[in-house]
N, C-alpha and C. Protein backbone atom coordinates (compact mmCIF):
# COMPACT_ATOMS: atom_id res chain seq x y z
N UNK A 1 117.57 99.00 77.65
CA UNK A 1 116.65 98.20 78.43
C UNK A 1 115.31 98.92 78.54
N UNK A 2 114.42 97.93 78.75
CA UNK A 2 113.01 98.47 78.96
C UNK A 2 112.36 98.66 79.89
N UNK A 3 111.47 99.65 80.13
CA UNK A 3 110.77 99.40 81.96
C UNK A 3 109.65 98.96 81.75
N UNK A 4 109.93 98.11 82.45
CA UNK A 4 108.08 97.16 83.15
C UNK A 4 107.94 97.15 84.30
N UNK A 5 106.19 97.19 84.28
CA UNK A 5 106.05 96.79 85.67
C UNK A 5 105.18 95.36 85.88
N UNK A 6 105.94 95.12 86.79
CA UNK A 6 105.48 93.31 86.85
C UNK A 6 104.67 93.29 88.23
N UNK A 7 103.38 92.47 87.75
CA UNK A 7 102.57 92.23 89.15
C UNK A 7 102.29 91.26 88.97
N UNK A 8 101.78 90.73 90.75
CA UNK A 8 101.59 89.31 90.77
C UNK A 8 99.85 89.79 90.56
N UNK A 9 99.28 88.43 90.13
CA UNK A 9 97.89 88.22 90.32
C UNK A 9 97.33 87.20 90.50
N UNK A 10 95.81 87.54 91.61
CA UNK A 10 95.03 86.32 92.25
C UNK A 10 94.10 86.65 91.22
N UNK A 11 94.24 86.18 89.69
CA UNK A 11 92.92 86.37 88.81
C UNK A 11 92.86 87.39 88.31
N UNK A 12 91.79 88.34 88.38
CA UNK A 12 92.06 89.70 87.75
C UNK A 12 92.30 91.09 89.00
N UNK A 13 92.99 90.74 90.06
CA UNK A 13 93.45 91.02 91.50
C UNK A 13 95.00 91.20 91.47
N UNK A 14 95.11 92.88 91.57
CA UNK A 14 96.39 92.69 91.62
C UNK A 14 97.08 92.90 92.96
N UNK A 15 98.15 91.39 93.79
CA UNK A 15 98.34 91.57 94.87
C UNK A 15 99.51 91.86 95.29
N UNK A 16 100.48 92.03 93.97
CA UNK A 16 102.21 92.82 94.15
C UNK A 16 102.41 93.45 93.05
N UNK A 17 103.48 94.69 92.93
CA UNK A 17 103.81 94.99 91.95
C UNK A 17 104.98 95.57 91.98
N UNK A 18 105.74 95.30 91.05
CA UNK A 18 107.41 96.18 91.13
C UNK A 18 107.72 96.23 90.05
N UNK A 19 108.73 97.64 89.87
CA UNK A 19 108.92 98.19 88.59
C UNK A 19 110.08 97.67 88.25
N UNK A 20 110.24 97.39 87.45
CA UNK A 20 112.20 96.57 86.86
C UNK A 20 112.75 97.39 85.45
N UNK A 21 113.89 97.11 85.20
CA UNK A 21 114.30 97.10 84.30
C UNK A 21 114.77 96.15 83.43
N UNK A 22 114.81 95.63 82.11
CA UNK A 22 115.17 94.16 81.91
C UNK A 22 115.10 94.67 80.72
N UNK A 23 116.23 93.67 79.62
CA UNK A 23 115.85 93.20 78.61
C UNK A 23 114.56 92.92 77.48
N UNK A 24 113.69 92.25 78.23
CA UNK A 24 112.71 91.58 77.89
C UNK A 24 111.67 91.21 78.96
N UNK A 25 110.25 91.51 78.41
CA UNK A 25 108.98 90.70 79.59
C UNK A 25 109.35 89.45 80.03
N UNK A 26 109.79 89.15 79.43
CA UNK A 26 109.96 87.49 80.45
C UNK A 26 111.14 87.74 81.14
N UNK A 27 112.22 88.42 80.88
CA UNK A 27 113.28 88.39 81.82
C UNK A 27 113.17 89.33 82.91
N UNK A 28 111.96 90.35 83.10
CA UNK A 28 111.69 91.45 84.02
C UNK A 28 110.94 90.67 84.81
N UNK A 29 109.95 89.00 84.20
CA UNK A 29 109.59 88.20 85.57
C UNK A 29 110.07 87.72 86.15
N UNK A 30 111.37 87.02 85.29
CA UNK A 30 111.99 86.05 86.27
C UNK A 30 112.85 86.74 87.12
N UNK A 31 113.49 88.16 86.86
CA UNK A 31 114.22 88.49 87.83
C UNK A 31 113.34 88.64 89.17
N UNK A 32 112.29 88.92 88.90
CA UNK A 32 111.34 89.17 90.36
C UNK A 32 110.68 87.95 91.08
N UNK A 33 111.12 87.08 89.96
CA UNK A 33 110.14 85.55 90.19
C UNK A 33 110.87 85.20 90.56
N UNK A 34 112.68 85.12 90.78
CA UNK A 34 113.33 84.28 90.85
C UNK A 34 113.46 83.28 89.61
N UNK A 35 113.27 83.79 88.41
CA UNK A 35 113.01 82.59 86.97
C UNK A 35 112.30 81.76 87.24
N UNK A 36 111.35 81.38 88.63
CA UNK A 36 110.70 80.33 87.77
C UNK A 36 109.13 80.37 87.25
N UNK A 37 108.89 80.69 86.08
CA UNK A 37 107.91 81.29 85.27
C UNK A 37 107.63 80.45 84.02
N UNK A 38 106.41 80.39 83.16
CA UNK A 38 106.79 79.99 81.89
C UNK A 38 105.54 81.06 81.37
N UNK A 39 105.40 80.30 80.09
CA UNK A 39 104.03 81.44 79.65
C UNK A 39 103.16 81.00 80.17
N UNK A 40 102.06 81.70 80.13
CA UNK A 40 101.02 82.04 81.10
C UNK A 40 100.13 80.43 80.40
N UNK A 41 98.99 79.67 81.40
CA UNK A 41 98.09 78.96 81.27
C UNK A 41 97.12 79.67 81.91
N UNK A 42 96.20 78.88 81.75
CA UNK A 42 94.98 79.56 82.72
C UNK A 42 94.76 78.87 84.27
N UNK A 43 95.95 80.19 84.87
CA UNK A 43 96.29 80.08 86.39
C UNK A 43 95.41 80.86 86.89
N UNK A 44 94.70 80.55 88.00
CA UNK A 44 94.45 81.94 89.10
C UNK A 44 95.61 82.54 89.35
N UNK A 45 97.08 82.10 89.89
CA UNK A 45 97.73 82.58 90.12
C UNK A 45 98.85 83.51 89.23
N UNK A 46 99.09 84.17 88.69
CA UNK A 46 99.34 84.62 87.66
C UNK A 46 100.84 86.07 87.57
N UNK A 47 101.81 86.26 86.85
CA UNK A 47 102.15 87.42 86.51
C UNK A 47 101.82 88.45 85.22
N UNK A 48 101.08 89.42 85.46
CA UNK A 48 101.18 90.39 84.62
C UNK A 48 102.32 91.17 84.49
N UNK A 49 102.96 91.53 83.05
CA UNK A 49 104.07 92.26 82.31
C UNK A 49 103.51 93.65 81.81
N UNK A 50 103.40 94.50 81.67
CA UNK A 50 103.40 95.69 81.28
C UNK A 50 104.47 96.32 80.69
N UNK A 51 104.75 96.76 79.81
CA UNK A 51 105.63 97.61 78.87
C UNK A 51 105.08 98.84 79.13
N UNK A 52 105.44 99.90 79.89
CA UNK A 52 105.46 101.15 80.33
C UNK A 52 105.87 102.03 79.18
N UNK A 53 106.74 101.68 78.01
CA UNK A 53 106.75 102.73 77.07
C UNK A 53 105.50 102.31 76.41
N UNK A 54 105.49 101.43 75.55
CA UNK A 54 104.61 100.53 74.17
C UNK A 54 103.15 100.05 74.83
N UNK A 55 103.14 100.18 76.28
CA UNK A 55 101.67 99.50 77.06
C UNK A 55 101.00 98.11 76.08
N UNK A 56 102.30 97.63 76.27
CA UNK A 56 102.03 95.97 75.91
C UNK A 56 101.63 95.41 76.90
N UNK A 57 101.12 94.30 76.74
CA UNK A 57 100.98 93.51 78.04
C UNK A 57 101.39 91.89 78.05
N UNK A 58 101.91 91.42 78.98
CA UNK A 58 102.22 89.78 78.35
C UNK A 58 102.47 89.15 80.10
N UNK A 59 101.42 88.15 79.88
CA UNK A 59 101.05 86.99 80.96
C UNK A 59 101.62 85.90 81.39
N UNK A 60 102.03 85.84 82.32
CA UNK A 60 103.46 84.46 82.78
C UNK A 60 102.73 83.70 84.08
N UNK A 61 102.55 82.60 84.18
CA UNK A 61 102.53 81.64 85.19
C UNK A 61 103.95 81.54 85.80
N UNK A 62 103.91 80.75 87.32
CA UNK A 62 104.28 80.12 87.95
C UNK A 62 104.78 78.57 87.35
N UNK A 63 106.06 77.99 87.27
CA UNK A 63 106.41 76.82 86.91
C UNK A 63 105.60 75.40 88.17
N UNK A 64 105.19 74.90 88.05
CA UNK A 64 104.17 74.33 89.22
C UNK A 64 105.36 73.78 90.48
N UNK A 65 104.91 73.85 91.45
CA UNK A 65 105.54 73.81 92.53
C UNK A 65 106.87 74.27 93.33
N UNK A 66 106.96 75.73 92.21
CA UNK A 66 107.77 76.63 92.40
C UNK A 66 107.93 77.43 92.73
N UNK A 67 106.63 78.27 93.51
CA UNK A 67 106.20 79.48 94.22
C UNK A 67 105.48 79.05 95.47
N UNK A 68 105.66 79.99 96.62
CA UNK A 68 104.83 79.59 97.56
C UNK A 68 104.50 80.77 98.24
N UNK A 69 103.39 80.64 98.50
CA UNK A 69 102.25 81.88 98.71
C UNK A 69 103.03 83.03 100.07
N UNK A 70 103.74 82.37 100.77
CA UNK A 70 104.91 83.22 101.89
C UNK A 70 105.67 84.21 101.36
N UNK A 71 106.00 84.09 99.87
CA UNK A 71 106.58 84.87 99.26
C UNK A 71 106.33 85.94 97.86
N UNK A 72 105.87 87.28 98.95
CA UNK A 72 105.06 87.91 97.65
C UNK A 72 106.11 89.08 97.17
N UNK A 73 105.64 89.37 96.21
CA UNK A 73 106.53 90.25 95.28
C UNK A 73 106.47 91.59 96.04
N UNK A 74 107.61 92.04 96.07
CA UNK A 74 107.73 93.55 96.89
C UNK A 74 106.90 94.51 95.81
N UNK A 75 106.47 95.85 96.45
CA UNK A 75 106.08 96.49 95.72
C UNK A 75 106.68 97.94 96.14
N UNK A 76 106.94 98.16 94.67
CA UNK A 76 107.72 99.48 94.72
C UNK A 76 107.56 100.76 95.52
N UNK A 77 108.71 101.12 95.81
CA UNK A 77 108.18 102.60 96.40
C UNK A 77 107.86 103.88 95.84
N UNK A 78 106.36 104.31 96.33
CA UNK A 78 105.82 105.38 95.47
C UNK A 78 104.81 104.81 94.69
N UNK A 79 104.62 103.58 94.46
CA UNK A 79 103.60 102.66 93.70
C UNK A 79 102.81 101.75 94.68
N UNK A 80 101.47 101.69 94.58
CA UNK A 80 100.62 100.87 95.36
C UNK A 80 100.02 100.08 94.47
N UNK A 81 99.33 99.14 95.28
CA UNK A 81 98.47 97.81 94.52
C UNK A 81 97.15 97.88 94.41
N UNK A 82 96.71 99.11 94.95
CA UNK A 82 95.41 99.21 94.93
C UNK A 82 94.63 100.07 93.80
């Protein structure tokens, strides 16, 4: 498995972030998204993927009316958003 770190974003604002382990970038969002994700459109609201070995990067939206702003992504301990 691979480590990523997955953050949420308001645009180019990053306002959560947590480190996972997964398979795959899309499966390191949905575990944090709860799966509901697809590939990225041009959202303000947004997940960034990071590949921590390879420093890939790969962009996932929100499935529409499947996230709600009450619920933000924890962010790891020892890691900040700022």
């Amino acid at each position: 498995m691979q480590t990523y770190l997955v953050e949420r974003m308001d645009g180019d604002d990053v306002i959560s972030a947590r480190v996972v382990n997964a398979p795959s970038p899309f499966k390191a969002a949905a575990m944090v998204t709860d799966g509901h994700i697809t590939f990225r459109k041009w959202e303000k609201d947004w997940i960034r993927v990071t590949d921590e070995n390879r420093g890939q990067i790969y962009a996932y939206c929100f499935v529409a009316g499947s996230y709600s702003d009450t619920e933000p992504l924890p962010v790891s301990p020892g890691r900040t958003t700022e």
